[in-house]
N, C-alpha and C. Protein backbone atom coordinates (compact mmCIF):
# COMPACT_ATOMS: atom_id res chain seq x y z
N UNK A 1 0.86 -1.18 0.00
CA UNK A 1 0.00 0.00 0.00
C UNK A 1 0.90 1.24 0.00
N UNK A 2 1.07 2.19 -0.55
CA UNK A 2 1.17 3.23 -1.19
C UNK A 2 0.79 4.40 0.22
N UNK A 3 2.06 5.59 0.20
CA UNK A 3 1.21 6.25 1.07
C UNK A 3 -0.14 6.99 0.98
N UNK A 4 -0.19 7.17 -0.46
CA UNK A 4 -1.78 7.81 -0.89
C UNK A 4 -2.88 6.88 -1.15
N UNK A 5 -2.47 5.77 -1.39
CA UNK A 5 -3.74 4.90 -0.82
C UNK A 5 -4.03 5.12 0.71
N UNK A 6 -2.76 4.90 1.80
CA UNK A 6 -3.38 4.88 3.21
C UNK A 6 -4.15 6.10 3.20
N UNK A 7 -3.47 7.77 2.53
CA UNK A 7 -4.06 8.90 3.16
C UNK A 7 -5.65 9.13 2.13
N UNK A 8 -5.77 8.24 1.40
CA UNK A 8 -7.31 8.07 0.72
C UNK A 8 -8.31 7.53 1.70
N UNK A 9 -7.61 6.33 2.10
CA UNK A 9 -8.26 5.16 3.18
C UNK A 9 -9.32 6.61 4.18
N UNK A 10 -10.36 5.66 4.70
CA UNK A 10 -10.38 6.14 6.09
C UNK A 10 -9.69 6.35 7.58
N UNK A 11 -9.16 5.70 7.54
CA UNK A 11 -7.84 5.51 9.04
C UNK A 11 -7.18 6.75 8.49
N UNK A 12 -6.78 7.23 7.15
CA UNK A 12 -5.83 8.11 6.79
C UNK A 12 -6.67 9.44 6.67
N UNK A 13 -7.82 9.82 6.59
CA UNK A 13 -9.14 10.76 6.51
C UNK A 13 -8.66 11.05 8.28
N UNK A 14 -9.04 10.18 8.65
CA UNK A 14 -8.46 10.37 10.44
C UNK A 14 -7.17 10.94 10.45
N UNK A 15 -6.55 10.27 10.11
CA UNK A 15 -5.29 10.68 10.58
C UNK A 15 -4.87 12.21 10.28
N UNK A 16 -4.86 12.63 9.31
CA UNK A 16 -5.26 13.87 8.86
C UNK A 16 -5.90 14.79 9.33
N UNK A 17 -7.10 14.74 9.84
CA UNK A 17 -7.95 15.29 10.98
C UNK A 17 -7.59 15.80 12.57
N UNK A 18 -6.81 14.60 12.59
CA UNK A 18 -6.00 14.60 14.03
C UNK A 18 -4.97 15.35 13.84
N UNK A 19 -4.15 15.00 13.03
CA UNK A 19 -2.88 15.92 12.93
C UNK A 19 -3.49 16.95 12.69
N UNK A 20 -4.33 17.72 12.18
CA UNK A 20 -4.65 19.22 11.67
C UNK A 20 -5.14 19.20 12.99
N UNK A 21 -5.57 19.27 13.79
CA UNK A 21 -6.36 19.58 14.82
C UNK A 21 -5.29 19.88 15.82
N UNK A 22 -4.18 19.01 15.74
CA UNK A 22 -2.98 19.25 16.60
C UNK A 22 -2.42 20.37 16.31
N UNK A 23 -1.93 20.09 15.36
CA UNK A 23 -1.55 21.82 14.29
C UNK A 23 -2.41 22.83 14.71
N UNK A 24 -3.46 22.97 15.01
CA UNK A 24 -4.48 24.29 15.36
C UNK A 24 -4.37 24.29 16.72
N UNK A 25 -4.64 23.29 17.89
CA UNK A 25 -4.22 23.76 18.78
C UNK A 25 -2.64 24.34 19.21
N UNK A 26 -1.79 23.47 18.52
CA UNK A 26 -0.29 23.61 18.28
C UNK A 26 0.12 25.85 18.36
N UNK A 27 -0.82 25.61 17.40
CA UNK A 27 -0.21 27.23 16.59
C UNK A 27 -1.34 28.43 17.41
N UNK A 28 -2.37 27.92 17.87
CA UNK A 28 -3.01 28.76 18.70
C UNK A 28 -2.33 28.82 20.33
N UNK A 29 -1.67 27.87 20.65
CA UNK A 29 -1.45 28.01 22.05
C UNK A 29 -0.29 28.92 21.62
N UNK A 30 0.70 28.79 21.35
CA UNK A 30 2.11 29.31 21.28
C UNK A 30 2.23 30.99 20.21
N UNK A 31 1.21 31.04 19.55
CA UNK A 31 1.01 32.44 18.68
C UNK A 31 1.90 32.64 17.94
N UNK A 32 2.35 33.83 17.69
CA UNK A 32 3.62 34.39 17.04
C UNK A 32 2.85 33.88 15.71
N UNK A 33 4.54 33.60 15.03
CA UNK A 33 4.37 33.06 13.70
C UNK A 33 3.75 31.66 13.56
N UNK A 34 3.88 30.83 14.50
CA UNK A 34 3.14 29.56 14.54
C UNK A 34 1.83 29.58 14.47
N UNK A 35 1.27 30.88 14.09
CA UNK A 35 -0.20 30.78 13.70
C UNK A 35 -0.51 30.11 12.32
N UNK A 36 0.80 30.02 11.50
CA UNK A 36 0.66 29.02 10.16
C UNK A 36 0.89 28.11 10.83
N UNK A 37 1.14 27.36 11.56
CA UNK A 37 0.89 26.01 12.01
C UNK A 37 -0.93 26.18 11.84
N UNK A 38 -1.04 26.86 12.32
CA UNK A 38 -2.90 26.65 12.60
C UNK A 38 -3.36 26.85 11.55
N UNK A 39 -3.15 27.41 10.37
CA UNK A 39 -3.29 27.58 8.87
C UNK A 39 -3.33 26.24 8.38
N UNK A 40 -2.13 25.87 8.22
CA UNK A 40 -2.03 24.74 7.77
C UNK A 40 -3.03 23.46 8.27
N UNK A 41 -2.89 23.30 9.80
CA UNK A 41 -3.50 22.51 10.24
C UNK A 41 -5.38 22.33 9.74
N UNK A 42 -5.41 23.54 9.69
CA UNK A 42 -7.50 23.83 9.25
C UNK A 42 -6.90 23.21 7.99
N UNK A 43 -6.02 23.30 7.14
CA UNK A 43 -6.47 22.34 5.48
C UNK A 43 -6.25 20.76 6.24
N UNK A 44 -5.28 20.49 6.91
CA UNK A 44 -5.86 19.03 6.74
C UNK A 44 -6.78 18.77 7.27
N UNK A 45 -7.64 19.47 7.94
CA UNK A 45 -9.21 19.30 8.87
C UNK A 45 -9.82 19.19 7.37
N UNK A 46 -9.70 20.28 6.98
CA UNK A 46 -10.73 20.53 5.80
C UNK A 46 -10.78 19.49 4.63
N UNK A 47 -9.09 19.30 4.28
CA UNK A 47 -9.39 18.20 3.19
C UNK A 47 -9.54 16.76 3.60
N UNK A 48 -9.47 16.41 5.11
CA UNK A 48 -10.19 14.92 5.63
C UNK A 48 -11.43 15.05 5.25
N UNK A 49 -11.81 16.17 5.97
CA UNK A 49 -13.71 16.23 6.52
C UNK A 49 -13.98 16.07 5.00
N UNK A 50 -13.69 16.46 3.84
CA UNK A 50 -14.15 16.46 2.82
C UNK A 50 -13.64 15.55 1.60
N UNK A 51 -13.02 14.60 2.05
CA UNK A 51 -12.37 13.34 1.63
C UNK A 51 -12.10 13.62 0.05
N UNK A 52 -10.59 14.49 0.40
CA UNK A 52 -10.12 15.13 -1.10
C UNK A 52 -8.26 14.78 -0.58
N UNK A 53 -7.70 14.50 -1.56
CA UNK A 53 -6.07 14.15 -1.77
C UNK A 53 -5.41 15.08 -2.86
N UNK A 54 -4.87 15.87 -2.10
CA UNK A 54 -4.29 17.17 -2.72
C UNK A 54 -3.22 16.84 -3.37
N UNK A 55 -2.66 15.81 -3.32
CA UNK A 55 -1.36 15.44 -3.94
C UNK A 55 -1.72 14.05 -4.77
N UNK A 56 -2.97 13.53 -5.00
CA UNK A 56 -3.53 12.74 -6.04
C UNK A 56 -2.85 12.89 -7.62
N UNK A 57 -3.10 14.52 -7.89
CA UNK A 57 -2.88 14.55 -9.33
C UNK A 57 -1.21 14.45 -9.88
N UNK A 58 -0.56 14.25 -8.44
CA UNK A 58 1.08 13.77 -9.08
C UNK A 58 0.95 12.01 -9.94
N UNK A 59 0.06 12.05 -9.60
CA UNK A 59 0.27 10.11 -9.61
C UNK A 59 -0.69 10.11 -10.47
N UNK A 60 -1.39 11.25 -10.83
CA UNK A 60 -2.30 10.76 -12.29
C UNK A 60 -4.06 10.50 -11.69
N UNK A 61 -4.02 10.37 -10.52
CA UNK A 61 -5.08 9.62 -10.06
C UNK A 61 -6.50 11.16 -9.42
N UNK A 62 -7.76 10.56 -9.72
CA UNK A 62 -8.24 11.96 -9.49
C UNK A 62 -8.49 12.69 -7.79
N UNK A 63 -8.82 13.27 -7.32
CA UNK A 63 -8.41 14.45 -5.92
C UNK A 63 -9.89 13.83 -5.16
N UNK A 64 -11.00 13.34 -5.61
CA UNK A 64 -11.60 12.97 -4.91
C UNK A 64 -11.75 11.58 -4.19
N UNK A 65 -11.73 11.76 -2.92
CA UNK A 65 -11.33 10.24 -2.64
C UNK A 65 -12.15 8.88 -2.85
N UNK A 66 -12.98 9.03 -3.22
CA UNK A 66 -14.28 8.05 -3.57
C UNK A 66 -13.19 7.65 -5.10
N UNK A 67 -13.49 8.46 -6.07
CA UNK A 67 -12.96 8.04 -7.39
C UNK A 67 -11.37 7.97 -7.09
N UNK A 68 -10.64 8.23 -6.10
CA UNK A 68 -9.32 8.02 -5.88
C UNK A 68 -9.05 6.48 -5.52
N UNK A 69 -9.92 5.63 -4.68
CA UNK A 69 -9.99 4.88 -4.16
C UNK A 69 -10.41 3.73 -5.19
N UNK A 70 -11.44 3.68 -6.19
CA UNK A 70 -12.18 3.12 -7.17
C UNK A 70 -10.84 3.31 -8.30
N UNK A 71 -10.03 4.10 -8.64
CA UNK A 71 -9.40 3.98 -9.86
C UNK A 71 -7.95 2.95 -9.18
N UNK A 72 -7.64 3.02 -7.91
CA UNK A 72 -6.78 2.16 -7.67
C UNK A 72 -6.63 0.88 -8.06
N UNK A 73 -7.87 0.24 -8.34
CA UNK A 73 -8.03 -1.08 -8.89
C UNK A 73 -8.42 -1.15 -10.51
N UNK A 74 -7.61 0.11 -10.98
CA UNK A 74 -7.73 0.07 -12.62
C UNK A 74 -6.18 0.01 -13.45
């Protein structure tokens, strides 16, 4: 398995979620410039919750994870 199969998977939708969430509390507790920690962190909230792979179209394969997941077995 491929790391963009796991981060397609669900466990990897999680994982993603979690880490962004860490990242937001991360960059909100400490301020300063680590507020792009918290930047960053809201996209991987955002692209779990919305089961999209931003780095899909290196590999040819399409950004939504439903048809990301379905073309793996083509």
């Amino acid at each position: 398995m491929s790391i963009l199969d796991f981060l397609a998977s669900p466990a990897g939708r999680w994982t993603r979620m979690i880490a962004g969430a860490a990242l937001i509390v991360l960059g909100v507790v400490n301020g300063g410039w680590l507020w792009l920690l918290a930047a960053l962190g809201a996209v991987f909230v955002l692209v779990g919750a919305l089961d999209v792979c931003l780095l899909a179209p290196i590999v040819g394969r399409p950004m939504k994870g439903e048809a990301f997941r379905a073309a793996k077995g083509r």
